[in-house]
Protein backbone atom coordinates (compact mmCIF):
# COMPACT_ATOMS: atom_id res chain seq x y z
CA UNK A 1 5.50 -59.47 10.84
CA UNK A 2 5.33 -57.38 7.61
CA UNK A 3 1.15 -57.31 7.69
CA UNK A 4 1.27 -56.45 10.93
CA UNK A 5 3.26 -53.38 9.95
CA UNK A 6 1.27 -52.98 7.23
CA UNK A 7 -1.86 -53.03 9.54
CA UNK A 8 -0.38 -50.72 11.82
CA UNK A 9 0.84 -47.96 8.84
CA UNK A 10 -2.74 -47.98 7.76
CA UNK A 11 -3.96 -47.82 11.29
CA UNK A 12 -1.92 -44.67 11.72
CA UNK A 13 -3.12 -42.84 8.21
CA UNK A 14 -6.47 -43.31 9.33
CA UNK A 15 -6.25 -41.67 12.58
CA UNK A 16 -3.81 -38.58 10.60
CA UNK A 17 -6.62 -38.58 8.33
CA UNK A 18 -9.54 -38.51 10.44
CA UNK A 19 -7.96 -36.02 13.08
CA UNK A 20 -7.25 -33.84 10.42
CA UNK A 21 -11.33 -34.02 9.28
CA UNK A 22 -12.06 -33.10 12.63
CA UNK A 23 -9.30 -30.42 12.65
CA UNK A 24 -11.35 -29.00 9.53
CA UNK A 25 -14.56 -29.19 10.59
CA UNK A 26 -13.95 -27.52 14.25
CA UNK A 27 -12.46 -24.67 12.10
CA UNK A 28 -15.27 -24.40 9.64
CA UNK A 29 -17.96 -24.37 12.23
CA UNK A 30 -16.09 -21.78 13.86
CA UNK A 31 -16.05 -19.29 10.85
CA UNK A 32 -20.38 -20.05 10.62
CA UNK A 33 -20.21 -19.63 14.37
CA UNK A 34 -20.19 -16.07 14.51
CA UNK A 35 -23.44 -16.24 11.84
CA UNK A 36 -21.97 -13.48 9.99
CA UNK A 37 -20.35 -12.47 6.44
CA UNK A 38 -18.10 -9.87 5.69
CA UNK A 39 -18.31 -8.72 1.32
CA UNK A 40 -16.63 -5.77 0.25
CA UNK A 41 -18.75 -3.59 -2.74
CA UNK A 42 -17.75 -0.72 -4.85
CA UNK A 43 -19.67 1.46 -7.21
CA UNK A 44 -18.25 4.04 -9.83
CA UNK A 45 -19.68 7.15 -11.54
CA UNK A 46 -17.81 9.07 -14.59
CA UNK A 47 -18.48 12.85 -14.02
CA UNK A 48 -17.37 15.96 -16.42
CA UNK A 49 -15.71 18.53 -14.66
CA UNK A 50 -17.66 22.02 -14.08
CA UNK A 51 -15.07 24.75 -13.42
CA UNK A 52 -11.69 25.12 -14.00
CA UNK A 53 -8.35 26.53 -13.23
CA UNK A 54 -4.61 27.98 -15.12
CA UNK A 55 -1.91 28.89 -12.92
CA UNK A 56 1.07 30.32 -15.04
CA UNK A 57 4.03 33.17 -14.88
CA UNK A 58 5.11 35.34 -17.31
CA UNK A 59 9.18 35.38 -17.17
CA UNK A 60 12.06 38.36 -17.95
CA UNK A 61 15.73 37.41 -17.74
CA UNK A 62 17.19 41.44 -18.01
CA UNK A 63 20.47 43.13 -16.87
CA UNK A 64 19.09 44.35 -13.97
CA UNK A 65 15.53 44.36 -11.75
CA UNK A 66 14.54 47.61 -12.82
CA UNK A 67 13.94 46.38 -16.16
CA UNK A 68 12.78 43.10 -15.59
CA UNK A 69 10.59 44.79 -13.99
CA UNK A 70 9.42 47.19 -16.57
CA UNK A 71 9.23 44.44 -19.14
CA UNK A 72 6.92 42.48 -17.53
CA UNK A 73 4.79 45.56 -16.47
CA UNK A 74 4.76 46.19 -20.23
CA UNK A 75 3.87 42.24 -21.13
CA UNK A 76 1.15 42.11 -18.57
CA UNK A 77 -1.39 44.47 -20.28
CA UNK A 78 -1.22 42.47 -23.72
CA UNK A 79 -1.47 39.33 -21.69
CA UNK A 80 -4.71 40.41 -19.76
CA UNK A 81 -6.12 41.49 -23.10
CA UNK A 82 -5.45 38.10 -25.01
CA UNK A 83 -7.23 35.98 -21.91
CA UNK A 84 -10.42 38.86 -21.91
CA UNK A 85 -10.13 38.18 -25.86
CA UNK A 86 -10.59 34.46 -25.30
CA UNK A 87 -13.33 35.14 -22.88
CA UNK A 88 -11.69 34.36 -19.62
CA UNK A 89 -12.40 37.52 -17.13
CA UNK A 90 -11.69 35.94 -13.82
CA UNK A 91 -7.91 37.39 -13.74
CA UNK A 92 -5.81 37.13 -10.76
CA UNK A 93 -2.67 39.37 -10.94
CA UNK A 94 -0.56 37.90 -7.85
CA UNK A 95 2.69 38.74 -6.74
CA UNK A 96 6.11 38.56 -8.75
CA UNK A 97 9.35 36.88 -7.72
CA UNK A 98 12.53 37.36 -9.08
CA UNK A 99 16.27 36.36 -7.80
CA UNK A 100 19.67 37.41 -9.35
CA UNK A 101 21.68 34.98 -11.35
CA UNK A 102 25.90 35.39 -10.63
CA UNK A 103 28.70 35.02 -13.04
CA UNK A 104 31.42 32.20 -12.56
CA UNK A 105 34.71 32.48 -13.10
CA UNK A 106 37.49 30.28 -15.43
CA UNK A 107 37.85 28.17 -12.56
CA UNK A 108 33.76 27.00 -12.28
CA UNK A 109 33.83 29.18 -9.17
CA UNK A 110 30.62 31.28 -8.78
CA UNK A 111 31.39 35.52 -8.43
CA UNK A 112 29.64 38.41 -7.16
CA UNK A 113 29.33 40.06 -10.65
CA UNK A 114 25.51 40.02 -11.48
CA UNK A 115 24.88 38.28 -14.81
CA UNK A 116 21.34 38.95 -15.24
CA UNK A 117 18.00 38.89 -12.48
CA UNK A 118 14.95 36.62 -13.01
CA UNK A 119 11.60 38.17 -12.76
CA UNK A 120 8.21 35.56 -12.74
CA UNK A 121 4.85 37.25 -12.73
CA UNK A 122 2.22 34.60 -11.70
CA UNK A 123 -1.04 34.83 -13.33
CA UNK A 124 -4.37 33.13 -11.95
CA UNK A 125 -7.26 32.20 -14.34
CA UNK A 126 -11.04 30.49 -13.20
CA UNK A 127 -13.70 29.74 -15.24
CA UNK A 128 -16.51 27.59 -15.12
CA UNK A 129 -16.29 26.83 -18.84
CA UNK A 130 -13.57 24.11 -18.77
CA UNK A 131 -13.39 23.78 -22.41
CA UNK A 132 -12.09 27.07 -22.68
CA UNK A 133 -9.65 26.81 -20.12
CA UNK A 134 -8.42 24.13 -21.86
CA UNK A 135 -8.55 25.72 -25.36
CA UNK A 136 -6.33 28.58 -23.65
CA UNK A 137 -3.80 26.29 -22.00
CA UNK A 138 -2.28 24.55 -25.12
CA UNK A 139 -2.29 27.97 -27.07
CA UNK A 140 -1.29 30.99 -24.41
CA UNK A 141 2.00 30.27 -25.54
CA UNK A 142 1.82 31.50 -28.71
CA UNK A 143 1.79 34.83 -27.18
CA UNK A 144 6.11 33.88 -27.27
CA UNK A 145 5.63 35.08 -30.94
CA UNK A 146 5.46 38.80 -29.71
CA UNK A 147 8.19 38.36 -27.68
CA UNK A 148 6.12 37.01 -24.05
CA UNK A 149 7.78 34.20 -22.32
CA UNK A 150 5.05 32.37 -21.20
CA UNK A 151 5.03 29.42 -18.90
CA UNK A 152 2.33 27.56 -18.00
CA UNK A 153 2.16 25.95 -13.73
CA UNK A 154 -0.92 24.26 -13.43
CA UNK A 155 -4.04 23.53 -14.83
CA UNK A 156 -6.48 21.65 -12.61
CA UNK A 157 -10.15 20.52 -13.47
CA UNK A 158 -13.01 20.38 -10.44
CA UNK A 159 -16.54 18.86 -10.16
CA UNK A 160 -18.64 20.95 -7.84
CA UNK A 161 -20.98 17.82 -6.90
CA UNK A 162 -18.39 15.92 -5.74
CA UNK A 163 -19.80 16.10 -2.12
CA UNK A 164 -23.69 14.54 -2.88
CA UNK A 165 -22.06 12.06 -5.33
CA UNK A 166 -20.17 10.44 -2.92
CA UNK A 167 -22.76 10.02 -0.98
CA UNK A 168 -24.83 8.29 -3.95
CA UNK A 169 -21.58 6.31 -4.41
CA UNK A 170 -21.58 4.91 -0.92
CA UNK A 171 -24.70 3.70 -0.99
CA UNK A 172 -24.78 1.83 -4.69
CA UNK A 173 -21.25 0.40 -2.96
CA UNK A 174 -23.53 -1.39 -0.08
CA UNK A 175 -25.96 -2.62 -2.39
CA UNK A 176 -23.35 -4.36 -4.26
CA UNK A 177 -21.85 -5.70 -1.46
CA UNK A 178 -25.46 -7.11 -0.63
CA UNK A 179 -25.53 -8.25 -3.92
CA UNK A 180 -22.35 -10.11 -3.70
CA UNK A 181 -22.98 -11.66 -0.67
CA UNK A 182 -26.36 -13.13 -1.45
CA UNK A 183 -24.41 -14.81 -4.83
CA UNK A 184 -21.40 -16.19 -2.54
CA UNK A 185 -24.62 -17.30 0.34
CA UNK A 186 -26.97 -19.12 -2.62
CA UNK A 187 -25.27 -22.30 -3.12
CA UNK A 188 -25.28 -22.84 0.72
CA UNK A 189 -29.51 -21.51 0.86
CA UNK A 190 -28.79 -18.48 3.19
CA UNK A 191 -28.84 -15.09 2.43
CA UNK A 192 -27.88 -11.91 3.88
CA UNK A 193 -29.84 -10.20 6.56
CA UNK A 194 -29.22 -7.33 8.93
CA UNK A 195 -26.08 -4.82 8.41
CA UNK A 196 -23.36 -5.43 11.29
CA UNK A 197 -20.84 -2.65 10.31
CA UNK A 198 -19.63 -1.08 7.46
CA UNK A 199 -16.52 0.59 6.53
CA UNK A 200 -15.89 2.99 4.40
CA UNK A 201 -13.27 2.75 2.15
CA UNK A 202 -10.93 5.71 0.24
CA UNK A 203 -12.43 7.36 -2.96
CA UNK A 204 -10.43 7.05 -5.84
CA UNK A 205 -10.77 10.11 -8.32
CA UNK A 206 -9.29 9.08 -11.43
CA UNK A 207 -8.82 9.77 -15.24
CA UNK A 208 -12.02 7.71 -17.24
CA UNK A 209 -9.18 4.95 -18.36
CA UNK A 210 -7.05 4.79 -15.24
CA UNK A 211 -6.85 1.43 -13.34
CA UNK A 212 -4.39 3.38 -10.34
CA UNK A 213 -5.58 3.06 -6.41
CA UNK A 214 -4.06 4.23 -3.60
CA UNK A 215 -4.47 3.63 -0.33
CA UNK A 216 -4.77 7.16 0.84
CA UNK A 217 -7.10 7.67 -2.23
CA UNK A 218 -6.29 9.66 -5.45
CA UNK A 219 -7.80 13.06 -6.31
CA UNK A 220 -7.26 13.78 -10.15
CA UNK A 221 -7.80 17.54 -11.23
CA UNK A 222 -5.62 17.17 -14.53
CA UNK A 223 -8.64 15.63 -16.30
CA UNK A 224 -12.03 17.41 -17.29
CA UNK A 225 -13.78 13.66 -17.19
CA UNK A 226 -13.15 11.92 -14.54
CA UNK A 227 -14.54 8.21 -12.79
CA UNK A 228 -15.18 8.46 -9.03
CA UNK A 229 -14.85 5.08 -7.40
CA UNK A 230 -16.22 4.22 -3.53
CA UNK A 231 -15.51 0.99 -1.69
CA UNK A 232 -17.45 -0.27 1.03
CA UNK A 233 -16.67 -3.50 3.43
CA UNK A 234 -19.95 -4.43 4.65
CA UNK A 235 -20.65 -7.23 7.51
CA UNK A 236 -23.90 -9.22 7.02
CA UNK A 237 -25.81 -11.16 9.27
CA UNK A 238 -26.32 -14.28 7.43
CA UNK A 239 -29.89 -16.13 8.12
């Protein structure tokens, strides 16, 4: 009685087993059905950034907005003259903001008794010589030694080329994606053929060292060098 069982347990792992191998080969043949191959590629270029740009305001805190006002009128000429100094000519004077700050009482209570108003004065700089740009915006604020509060927005780095590059990009991104394909195809003696579809993936515009992606791409303008990455999912006809 116990062989039998035996017999029959055995019976019963074999036909698990073997329904399982047909399971797996169904599925596989399936996948090489369609005859096609889908690789993903990606090629990356580091570029140095060609023009430049300094966003910052020049700041009064005074009694009153008259002479906020005239103390930044005063500030502005020196300012102008230290950027044209430094070799920067591209100037943009653009409009000044300024709110009043209240005075609160014993209680933590905000008044109606002016304290003092806040004037900024927002300066625009370009220049196609980054390295200057970048000389200026670590040292502009040694103009707070004659008595300028200076504070600096933004300073953003471009590359011009950007445009043809990706386009260069793209296509070393499909020849990867050929090349990977034909290495993942070799050990079965197929190769790639004919280009199905290909998708284009988001460009990732980094700092040189940065590993960060996004999925909606980055676009880094705080660096003057800079690696430009493109993706591409490529379908192969495999023959």
């Amino acid at each position: 009685m116990i062989e039998k069982l035996e017999k029959f347990q055995l019976f019963g792992l074999g036909l698990v087993l073997a329904l399982g191998l047909i399971i797996a080969v169904n599925s596989g043949t399936g996948k090489m059905s369609d005859n096609r191959i889908s690789v993903t590629g990606s090629a990356y270029k580091v570029v140095t950034s060609d023009s430049a740009r300094m966003e910052f305001e020049i700041m009064a805190r005074e009694a009153n907005k008259q002479i906020a006002y005239n103390v930044v009128k005063k500030q502005l000429p020196v300012v102008k003259k230290y950027l044209e100094d430094k070799g920067l000519t591209d100037i943009d004077v653009q409009s000044a903001n300024g709110y009043y700050s209240y005075k609160y009482n014993a209680n933590g209570n905000m008044t109606n008794d002016v304290a003092y108003y806040n004037l900024t004065q927002s300066v625009v700089v370009k220049s196609d010589d980054v390295k200057k740009i970048k000389e200026v915006s670590t040292d502009i604020q040694n103009l707070l030694d004659q008595g300028i509060d200076i504070n600096i927005l933004n300073t953003e780095y471009f590359y011009s080329k950007l445009s043809d590059l990706k386009v260069e990009l793209l296509k070393d991104a499909t020849t990867d994606a050929k090349d990977r394909a034909t290495a993942m195809l070799k050990a079965t003696h197929n190769r790639p053929a004919k280009i199905q579809a290909v998708n284009m993936g988001v460009f990732q515009i980094t700092p040189v060292d940065s590993t960060n992606v996004s999925d909606m791409g980055i676009n880094d303008t705080s660096t003057i060098e800079k690696k430009v990455t493109a993706v591409a999912n490529v379908v192969f006809r495999i023959k």
